[in-house]
Protein backbone atom coordinates (compact mmCIF):
# COMPACT_ATOMS: atom_id res chain seq x y z
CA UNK A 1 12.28 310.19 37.37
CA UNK A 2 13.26 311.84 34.08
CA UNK A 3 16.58 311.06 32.51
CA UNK A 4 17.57 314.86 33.22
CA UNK A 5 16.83 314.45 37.33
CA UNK A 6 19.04 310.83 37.37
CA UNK A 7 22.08 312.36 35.60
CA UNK A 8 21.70 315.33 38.32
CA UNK A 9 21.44 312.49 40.96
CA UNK A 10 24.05 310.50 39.59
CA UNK A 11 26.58 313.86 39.62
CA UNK A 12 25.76 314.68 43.02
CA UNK A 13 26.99 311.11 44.26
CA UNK A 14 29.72 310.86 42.58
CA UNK A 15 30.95 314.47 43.93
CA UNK A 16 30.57 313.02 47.33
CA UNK A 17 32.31 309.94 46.84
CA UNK A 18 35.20 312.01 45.17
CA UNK A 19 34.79 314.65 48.35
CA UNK A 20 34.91 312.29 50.85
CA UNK A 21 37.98 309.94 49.34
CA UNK A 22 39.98 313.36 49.16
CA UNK A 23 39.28 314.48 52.88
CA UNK A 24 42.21 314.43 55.28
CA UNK A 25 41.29 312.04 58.37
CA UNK A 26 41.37 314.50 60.76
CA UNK A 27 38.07 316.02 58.86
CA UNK A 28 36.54 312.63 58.47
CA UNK A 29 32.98 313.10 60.71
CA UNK A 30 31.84 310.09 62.73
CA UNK A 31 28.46 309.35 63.46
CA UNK A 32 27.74 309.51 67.40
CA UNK A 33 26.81 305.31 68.62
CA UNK A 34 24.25 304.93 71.15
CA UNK A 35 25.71 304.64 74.19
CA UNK A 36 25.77 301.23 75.79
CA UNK A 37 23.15 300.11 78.88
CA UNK A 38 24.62 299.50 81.86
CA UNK A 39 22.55 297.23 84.26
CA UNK A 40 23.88 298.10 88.21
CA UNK A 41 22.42 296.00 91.14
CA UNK A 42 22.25 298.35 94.42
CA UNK A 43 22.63 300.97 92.57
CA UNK A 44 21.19 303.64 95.22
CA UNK A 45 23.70 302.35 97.95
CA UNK A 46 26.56 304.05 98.83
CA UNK A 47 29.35 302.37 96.64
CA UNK A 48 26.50 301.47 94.12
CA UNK A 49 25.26 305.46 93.27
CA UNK A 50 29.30 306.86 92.98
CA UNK A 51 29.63 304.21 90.79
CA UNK A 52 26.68 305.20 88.91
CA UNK A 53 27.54 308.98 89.04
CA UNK A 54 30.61 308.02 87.34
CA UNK A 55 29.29 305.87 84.84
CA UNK A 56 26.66 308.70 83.46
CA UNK A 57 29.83 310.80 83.45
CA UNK A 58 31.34 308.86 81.31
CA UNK A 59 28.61 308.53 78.87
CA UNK A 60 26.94 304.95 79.16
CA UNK A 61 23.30 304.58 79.38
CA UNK A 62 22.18 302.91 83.59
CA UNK A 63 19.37 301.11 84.45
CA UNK A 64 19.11 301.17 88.06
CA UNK A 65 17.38 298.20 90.37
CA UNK A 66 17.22 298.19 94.32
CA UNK A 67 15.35 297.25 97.08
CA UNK A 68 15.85 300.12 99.19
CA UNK A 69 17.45 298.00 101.89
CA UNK A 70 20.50 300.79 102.08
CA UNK A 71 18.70 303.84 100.60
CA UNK A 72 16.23 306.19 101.87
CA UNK A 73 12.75 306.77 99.63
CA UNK A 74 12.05 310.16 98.25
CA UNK A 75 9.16 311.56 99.22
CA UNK A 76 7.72 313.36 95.74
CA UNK A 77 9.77 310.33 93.53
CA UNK A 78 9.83 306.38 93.10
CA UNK A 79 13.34 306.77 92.67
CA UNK A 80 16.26 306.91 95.98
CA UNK A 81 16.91 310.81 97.18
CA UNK A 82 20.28 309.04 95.98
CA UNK A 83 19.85 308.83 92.54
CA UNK A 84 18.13 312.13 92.24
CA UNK A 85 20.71 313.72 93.58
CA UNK A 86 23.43 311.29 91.05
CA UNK A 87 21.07 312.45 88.43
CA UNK A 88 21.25 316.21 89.13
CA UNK A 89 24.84 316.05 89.81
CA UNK A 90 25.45 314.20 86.35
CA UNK A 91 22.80 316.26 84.27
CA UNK A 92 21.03 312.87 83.35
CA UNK A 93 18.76 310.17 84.08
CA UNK A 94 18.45 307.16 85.09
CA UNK A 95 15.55 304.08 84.82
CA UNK A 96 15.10 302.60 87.66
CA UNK A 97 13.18 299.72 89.12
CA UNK A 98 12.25 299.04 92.76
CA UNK A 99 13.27 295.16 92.91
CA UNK A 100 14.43 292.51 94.91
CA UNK A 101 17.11 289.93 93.36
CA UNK A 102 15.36 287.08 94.88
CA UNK A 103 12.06 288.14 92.72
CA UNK A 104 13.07 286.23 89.76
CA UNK A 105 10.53 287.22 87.66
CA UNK A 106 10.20 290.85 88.67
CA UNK A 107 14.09 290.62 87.79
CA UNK A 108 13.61 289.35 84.29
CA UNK A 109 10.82 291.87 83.40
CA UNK A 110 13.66 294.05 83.76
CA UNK A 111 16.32 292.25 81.07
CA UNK A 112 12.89 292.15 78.38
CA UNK A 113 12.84 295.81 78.68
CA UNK A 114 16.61 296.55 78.15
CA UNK A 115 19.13 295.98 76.00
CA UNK A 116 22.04 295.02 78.46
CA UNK A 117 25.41 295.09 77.74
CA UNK A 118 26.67 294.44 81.05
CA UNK A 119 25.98 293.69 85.03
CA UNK A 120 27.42 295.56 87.65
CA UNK A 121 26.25 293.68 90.84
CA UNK A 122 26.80 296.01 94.37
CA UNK A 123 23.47 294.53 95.88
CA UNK A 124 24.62 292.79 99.14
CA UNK A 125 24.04 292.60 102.74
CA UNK A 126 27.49 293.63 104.00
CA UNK A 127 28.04 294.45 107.66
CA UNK A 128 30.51 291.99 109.05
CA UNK A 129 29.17 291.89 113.22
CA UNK A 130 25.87 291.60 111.25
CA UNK A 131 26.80 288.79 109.40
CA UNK A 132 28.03 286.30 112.29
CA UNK A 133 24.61 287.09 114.00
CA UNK A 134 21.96 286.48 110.75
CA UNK A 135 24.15 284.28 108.77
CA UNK A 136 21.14 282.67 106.85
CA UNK A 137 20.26 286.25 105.92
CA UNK A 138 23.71 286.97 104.44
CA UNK A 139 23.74 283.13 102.84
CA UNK A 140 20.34 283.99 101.32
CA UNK A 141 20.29 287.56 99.97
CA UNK A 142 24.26 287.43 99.14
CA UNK A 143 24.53 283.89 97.41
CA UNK A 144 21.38 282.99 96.54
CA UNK A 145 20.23 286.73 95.12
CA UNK A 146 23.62 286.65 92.59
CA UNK A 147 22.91 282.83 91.42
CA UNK A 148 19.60 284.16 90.36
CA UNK A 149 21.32 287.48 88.71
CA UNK A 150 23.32 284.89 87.00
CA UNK A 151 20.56 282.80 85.41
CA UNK A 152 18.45 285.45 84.14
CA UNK A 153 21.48 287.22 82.67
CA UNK A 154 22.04 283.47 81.25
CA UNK A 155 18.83 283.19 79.51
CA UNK A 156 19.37 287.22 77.91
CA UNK A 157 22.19 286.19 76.63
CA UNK A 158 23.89 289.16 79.07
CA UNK A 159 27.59 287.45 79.65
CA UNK A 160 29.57 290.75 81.14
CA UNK A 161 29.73 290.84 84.79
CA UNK A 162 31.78 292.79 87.31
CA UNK A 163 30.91 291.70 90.98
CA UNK A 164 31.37 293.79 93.92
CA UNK A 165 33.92 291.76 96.10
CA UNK A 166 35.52 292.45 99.13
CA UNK A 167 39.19 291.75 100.86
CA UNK A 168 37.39 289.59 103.41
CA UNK A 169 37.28 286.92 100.50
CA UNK A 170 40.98 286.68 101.57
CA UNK A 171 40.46 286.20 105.51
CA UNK A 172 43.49 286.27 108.00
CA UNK A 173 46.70 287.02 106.17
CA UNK A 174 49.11 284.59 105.47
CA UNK A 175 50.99 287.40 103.72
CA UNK A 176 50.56 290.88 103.33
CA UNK A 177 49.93 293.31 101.39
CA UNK A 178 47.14 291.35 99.79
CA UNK A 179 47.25 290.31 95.85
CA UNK A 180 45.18 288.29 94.04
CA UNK A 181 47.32 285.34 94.70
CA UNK A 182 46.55 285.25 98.02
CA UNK A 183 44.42 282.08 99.13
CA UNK A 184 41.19 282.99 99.73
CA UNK A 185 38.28 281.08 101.38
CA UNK A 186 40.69 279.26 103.99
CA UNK A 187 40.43 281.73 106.37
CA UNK A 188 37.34 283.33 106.00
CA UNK A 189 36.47 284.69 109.49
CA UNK A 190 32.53 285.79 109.17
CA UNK A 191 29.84 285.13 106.92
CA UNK A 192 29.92 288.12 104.66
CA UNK A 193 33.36 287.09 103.84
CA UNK A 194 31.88 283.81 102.99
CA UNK A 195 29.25 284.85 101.05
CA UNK A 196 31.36 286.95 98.77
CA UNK A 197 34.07 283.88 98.11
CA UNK A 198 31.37 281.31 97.63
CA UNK A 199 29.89 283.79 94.99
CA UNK A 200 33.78 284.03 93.65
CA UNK A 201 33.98 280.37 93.80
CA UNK A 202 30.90 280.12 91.29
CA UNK A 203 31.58 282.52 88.92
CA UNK A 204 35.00 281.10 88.42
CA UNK A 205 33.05 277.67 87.92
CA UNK A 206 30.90 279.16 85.34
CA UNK A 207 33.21 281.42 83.05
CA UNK A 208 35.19 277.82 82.94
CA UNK A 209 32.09 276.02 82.00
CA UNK A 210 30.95 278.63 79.66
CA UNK A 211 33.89 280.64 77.43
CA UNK A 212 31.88 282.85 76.35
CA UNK A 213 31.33 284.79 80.08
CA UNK A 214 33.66 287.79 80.78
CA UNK A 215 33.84 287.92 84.38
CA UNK A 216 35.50 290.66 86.87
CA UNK A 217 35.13 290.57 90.62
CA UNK A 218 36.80 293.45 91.78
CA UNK A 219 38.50 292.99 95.78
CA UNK A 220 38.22 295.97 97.05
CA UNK A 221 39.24 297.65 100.55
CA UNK A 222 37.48 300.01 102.51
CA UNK A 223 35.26 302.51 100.95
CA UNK A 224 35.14 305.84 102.35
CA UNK A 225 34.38 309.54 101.72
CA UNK A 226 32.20 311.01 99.54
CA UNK A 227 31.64 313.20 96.09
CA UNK A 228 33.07 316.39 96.29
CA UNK A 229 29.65 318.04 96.26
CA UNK A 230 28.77 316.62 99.38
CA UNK A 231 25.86 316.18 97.43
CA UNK A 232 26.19 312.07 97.98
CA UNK A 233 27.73 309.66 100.14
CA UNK A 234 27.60 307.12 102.88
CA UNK A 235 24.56 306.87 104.72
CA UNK A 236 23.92 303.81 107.27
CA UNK A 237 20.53 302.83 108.47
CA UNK A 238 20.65 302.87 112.25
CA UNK A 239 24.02 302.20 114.27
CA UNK A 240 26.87 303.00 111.43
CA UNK A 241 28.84 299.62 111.25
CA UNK A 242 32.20 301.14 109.62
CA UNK A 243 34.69 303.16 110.93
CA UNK A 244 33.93 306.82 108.82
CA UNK A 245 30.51 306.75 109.14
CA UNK A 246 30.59 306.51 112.65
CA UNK A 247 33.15 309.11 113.36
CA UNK A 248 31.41 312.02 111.17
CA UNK A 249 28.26 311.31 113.50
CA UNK A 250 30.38 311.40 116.41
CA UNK A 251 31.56 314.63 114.94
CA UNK A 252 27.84 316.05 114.08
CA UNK A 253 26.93 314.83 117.34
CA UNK A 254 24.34 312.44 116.35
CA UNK A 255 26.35 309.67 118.45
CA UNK A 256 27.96 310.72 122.03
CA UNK A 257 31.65 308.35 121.45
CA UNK A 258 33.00 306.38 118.62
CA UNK A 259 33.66 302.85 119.73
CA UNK A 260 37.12 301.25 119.06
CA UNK A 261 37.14 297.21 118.68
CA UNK A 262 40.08 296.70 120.53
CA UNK A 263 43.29 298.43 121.26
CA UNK A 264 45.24 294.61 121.64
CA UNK A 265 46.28 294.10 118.25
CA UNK A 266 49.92 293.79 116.85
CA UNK A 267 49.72 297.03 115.32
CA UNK A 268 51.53 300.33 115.27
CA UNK A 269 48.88 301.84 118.63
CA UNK A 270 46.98 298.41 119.33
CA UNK A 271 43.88 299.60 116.72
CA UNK A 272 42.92 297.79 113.82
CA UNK A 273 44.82 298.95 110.42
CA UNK A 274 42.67 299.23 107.41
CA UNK A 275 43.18 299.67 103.87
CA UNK A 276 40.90 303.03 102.79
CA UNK A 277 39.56 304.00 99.25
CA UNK A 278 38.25 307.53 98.34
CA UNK A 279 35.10 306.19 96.79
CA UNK A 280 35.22 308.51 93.75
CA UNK A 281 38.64 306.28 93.02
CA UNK A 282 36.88 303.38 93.53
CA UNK A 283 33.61 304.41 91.18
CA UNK A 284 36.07 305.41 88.47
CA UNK A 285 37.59 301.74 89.03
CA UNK A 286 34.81 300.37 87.81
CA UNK A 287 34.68 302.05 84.69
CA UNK A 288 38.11 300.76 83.76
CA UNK A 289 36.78 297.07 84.89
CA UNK A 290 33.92 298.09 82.22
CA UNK A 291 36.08 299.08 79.69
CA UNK A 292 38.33 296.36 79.26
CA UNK A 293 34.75 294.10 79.32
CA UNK A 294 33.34 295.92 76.41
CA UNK A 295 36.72 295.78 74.34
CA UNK A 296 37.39 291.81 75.31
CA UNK A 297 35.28 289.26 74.04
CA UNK A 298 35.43 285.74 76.12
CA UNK A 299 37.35 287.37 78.98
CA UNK A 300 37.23 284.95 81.26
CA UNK A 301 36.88 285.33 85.27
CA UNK A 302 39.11 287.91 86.49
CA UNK A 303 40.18 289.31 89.97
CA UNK A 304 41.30 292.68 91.03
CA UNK A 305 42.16 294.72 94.18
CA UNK A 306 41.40 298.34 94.45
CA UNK A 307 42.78 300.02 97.28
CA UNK A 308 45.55 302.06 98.22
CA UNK A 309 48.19 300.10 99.16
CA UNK A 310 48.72 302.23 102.66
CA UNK A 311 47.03 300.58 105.53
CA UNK A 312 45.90 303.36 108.55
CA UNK A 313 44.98 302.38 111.99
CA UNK A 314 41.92 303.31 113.69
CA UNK A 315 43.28 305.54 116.00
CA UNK A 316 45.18 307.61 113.06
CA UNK A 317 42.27 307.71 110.94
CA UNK A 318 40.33 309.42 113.71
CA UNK A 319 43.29 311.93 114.21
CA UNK A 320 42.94 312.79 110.62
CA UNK A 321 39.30 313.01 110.52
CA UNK A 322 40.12 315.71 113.73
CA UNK A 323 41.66 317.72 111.54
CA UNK A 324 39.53 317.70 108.46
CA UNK A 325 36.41 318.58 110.73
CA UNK A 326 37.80 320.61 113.43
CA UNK A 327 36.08 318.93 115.94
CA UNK A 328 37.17 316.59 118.91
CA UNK A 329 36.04 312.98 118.54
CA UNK A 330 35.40 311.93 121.84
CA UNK A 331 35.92 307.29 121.87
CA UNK A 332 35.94 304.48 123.87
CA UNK A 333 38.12 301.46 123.85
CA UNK A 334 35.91 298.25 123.84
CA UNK A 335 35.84 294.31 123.23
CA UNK A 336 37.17 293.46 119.63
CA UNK A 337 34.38 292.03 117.45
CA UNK A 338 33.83 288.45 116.16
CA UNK A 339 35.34 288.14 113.04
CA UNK A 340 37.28 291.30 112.74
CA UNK A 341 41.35 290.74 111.89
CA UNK A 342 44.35 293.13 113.18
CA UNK A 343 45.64 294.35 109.78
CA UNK A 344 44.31 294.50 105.73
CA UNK A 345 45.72 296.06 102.93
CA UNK A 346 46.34 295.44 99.35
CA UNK A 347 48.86 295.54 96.90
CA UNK A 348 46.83 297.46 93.76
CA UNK A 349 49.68 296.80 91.07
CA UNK A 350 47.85 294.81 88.94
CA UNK A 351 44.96 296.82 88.55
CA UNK A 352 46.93 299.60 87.46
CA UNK A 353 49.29 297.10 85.10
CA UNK A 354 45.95 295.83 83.58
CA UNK A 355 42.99 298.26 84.37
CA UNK A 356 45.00 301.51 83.48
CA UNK A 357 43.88 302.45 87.27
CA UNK A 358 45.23 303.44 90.42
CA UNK A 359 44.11 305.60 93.62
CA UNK A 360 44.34 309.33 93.38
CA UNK A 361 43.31 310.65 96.90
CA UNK A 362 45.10 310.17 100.01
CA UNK A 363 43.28 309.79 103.94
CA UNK A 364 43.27 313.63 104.22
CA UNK A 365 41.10 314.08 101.16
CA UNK A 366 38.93 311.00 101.88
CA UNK A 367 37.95 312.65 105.61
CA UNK A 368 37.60 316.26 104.14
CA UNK A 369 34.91 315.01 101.72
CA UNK A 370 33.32 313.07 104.34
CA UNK A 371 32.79 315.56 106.39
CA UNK A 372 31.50 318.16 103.53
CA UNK A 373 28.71 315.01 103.19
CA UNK A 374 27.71 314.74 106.70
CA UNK A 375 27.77 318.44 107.89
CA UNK A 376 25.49 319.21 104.47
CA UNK A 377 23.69 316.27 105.47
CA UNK A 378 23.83 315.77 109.38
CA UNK A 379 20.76 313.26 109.24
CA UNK A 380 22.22 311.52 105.75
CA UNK A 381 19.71 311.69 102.87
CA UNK A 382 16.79 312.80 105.25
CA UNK A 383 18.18 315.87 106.28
């Protein structure tokens, strides 16, 4: 370089060091980061691909792995008819891998592949009536299928969790609403309840062991509803074993009655009362659960409910679903189920106090929505 070319060199830096020093903040340009990868478990289930949805909306990078034990195959696609339809809605992709969290290896083939920032675990067997007949099956999939998620995140060096919980953990109430100082475990009244304390119980044992985990299990109520599109939302393999589900087919006429578990309780009409969660709300709470992970280091284990706070009977909720649908829905009064309890719902305050989140939609929006979903979609994802 000639002497003439490094005092023109030299003169262009230094007017872009002056430039730049002079700038007003406000015209200061940031370079765009990569967005961080998002590892989600079950992520073409029904609480698993709104969660995803919202994640790609809000700009992180998702790596997708499922068994396909909740979601239905696409015929022209590896991927879930779910997450094509998450991926249209969003405007972009997804990897994912068809795998099984008991296939340890096929599991860490993934983590080599991927750098992980965090776990988002939905994968779970989780129909309570289910559960008291093929406990092993719950013990196994549930417990044993997160302790391996756990060790291969261990040996990536992946220490950001947020586990998909469930008010079961806290069994029959001693005191409601719910919060997170409820005892949980003692009361426990079928094995997915169980199965999602005992997974509680070791994640608390390891974020204690090991300071360096950031843990959040998130306790959450009753899922129901769907995106706004109708484009996605809850759609049971065989006999529906929640309430919404099994109305709408009611409704679409895919199933002649809707069964009620028992009209004995000590509730306002004798139904069971439930605590219900538009699952857009409870997608977006996940987000904020993510957030504070990424901008903690050494969080700790943490707990959270995400509900409503309102609990609605079974016998109201089908009223309201009435009049979202326009349609009669035609039920019978039968035997209350093992393990099932008269009344659940949560106080939510903390998540708000801590999470920066709270419930937007009421039970009239969650039915309206659920009904867009299944009269798009009378056969679910098939159709």
């Amino acid at each position: 370089m000639t002497p003439v070319s490094l005092r023109y060199l030299n003169y262009v830096l230094l007017c872009i060091v002056v430039l730049y020093s002079v700038l007003p903040d406000f015209m200061v340009i940031e370079m765009p980061q990569a967005s961080k990868v998002v590892l989600v478990t079950g992520g073409a289930g029904y609480v698993g691909s709104h969660a995803v949805l919202s994640l790609l909306e809000h700009g992180y990078q998702v790596v997708v792995v499922d068994n396909f034990i909740n979601a239905c195959k696409a015929k022209n696609s590896p991927k879930p008819v779910s997450l094509l339809r998450v991926e249209e809605l969003a405007g972009k992709g997804t990897t994912f891998y068809n795998v099984d969290l008991l296939n340890r290896e096929a599991l860490t083939e993934v983590f080599r592949k991927h750098q992980i920032e965090c776990v988002i675990h939905f994968a779970a067997l989780k129909a309570v009536g289910e559960s008291c007949q093929i406990p092993l099956t719950y013990y196994q999939n549930n417990v044993s299928g997160s302790i391996i998620l756990l060790e291969v995140m261990k040996a990536h060096n992946v220490r950001r969790f947020i586990y998909s919980s469930s008010s079961t953990v806290y069994g029959t109430p001693e005191f409601l609403p719910f919060t997170e100082a409820h005892p949980t475990g003692r009361n426990c009244t079928n094995p997915y309840g169980k199965s999602k304390y005992f997974v509680e119980e070791i994640m608390k044992d390891l974020a204690a062991s090991d300071l360096s985990w950031s843990i959040v299990s998130l306790r959450y109520f009753n899922p129901v509803g769907a995106h706004e599109s109708g484009q996605i939302g809850e759609d049971p393999v065989g006999i529906p074993n929640n309430l919404m589900p099994y109305i709408a087919q009611v409704a679409t006429g895919r199933i002649a009655s809707l069964q009620v578990f028992g009209n004995d309780y000590d509730t306002i009409d004798g139904t069971g009362v439930r605590d219900y969660i538009h699952i857009v709300d409870l997608a977006v709470g996940h987000v904020s659960a993510l957030e504070k992970l990424l901008s903690n280091d050494a969080l700790g284990f943490k707990v959270y409910n995400l509900g409503t706070g309102t609990g609605y009977s079974v016998l109201q909720v089908v009223k309201a679903f009435e009049e979202a649908s326009n349609k009669t829905i035609p039920y019978k009064i039968v035997p209350r189920r093992p393990g099932d309890i008269a009344s659940s719902y949560c106080d939510a305050s903390l998540a708000k106090k801590e999470l920066g989140w709270e419930a937007k939609f009421g039970l009239k929006k969650m039915c309206e929505d659920m009904w867009k979903w299944q009269s798009q979609n009378p056969k679910g994802y098939e159709s």
